[in-house]
C-alpha atoms as a PDB file:
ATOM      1  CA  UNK A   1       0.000   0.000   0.000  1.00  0.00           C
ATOM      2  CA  UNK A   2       1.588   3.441  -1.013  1.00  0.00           C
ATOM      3  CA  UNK A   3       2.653   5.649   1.469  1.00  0.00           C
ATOM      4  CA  UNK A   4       3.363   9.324   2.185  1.00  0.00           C
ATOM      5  CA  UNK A   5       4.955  11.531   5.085  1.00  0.00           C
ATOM      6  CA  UNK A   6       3.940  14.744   4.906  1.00  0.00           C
ATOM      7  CA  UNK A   7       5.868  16.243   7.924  1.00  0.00           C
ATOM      8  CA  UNK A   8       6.382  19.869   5.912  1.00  0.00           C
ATOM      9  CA  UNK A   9       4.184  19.954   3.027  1.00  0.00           C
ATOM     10  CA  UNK A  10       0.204  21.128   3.039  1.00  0.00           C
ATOM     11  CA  UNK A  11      -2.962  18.461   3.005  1.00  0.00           C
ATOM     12  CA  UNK A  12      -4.061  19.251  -0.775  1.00  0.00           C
ATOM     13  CA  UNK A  13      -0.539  18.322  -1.297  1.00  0.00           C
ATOM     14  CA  UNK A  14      -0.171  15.241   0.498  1.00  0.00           C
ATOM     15  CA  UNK A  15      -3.449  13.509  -1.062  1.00  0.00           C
ATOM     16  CA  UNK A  16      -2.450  14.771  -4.705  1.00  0.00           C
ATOM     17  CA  UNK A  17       0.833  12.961  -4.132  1.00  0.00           C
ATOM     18  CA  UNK A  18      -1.199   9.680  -2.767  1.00  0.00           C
ATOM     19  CA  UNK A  19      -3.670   9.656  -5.272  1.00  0.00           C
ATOM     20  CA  UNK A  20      -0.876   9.374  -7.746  1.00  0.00           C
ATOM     21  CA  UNK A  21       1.106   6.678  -5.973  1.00  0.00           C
ATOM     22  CA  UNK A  22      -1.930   4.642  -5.753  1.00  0.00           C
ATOM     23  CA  UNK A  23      -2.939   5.534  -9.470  1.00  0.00           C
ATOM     24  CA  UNK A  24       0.406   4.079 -10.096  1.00  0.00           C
ATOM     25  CA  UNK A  25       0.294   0.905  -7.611  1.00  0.00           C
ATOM     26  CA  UNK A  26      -2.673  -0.014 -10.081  1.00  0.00           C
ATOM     27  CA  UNK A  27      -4.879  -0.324  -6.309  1.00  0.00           C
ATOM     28  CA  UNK A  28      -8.105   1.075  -7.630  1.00  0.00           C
ATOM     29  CA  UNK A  29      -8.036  -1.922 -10.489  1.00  0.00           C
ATOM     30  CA  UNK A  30      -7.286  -4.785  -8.050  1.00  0.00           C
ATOM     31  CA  UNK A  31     -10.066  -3.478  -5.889  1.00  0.00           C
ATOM     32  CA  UNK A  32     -12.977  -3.658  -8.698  1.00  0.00           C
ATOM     33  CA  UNK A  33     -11.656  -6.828  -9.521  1.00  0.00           C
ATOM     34  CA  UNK A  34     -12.028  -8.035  -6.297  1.00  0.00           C
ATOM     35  CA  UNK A  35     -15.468  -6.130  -5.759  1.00  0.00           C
ATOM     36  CA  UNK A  36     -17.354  -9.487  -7.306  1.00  0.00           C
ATOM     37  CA  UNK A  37     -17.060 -12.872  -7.037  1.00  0.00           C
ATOM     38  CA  UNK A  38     -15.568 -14.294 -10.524  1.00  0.00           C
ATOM     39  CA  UNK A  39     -15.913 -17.809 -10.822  1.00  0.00           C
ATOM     40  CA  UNK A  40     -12.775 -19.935 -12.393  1.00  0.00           C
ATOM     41  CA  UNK A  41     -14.392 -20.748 -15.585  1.00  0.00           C
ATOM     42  CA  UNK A  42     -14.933 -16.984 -16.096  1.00  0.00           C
ATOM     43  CA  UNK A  43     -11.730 -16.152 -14.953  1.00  0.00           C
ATOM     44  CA  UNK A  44     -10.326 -19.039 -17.706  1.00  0.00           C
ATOM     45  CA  UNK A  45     -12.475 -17.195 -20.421  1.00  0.00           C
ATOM     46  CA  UNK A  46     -11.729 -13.362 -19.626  1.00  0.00           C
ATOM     47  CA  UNK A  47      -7.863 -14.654 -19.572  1.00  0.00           C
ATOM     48  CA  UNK A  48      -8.374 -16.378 -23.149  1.00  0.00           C
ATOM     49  CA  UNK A  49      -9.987 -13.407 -24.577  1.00  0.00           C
ATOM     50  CA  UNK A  50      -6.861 -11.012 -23.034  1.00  0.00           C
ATOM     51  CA  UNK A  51      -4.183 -13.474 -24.605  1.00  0.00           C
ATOM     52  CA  UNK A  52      -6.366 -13.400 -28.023  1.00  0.00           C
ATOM     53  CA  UNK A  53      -6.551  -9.400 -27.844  1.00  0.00           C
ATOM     54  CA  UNK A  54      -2.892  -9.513 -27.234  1.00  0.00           C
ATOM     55  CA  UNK A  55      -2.078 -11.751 -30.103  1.00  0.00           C
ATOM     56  CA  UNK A  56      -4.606  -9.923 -32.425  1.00  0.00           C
ATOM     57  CA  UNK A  57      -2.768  -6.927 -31.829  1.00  0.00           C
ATOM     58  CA  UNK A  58       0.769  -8.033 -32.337  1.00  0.00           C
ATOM     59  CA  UNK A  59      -0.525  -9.751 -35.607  1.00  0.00           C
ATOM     60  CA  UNK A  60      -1.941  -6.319 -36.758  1.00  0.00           C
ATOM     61  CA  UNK A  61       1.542  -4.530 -35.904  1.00  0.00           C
ATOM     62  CA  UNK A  62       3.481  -6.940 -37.693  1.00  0.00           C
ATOM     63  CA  UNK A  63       1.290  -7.075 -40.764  1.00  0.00           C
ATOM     64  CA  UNK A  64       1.074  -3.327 -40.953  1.00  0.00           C
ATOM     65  CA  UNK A  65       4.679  -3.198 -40.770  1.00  0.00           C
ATOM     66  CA  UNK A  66       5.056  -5.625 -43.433  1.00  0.00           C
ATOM     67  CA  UNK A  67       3.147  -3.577 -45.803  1.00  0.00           C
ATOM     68  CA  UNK A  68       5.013  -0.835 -44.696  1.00  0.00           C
ATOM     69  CA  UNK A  69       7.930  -2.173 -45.339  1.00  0.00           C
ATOM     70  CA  UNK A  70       6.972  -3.753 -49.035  1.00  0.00           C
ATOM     71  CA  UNK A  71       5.269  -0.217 -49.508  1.00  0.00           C
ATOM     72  CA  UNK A  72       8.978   1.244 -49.480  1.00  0.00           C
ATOM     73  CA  UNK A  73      11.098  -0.799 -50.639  1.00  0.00           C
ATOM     74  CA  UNK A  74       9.004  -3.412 -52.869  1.00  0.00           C
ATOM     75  CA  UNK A  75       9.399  -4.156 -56.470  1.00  0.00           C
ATOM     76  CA  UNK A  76       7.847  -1.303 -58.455  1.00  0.00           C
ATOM     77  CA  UNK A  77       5.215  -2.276 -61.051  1.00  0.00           C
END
């Protein structure tokens, strides 16, 4: 859990400087995820559908860069 000691500094600073350390420590995300019971077989699925996002992505980047690539220095017609 982040922390802050604010021994010289004002309130409105203090909690700006905390909200940002625990915008960073991702703590807000972990807590809606744990807000709900998910069972394992969703948990499976959602984890899937990340991984295939993440692929699907990756694919697209390398394709595009392909063309890009062929685009520049391909055989001219």
């Amino acid at each position: 859990m982040p922390r802050i000691v604010a021994k010289n500094m004002s309130f409105e600073k203090a909690l700006r400087i905390f909200r940002k350390k625990v915008e960073n420590a991702n703590v807000k995300d972990d807590l809606r995820k744990k807000e709900f019971y998910e069972k394992p077989n969703q948990k499976r699925r959602r984890k899937a559908n990340e991984q295939k996002r993440r692929n699907q992505r990756a694919r697209a980047k390398e394709i595009d860069m392909y063309n890009n690539y062929r685009s520049k220095f391909g055989r001219k017609s």
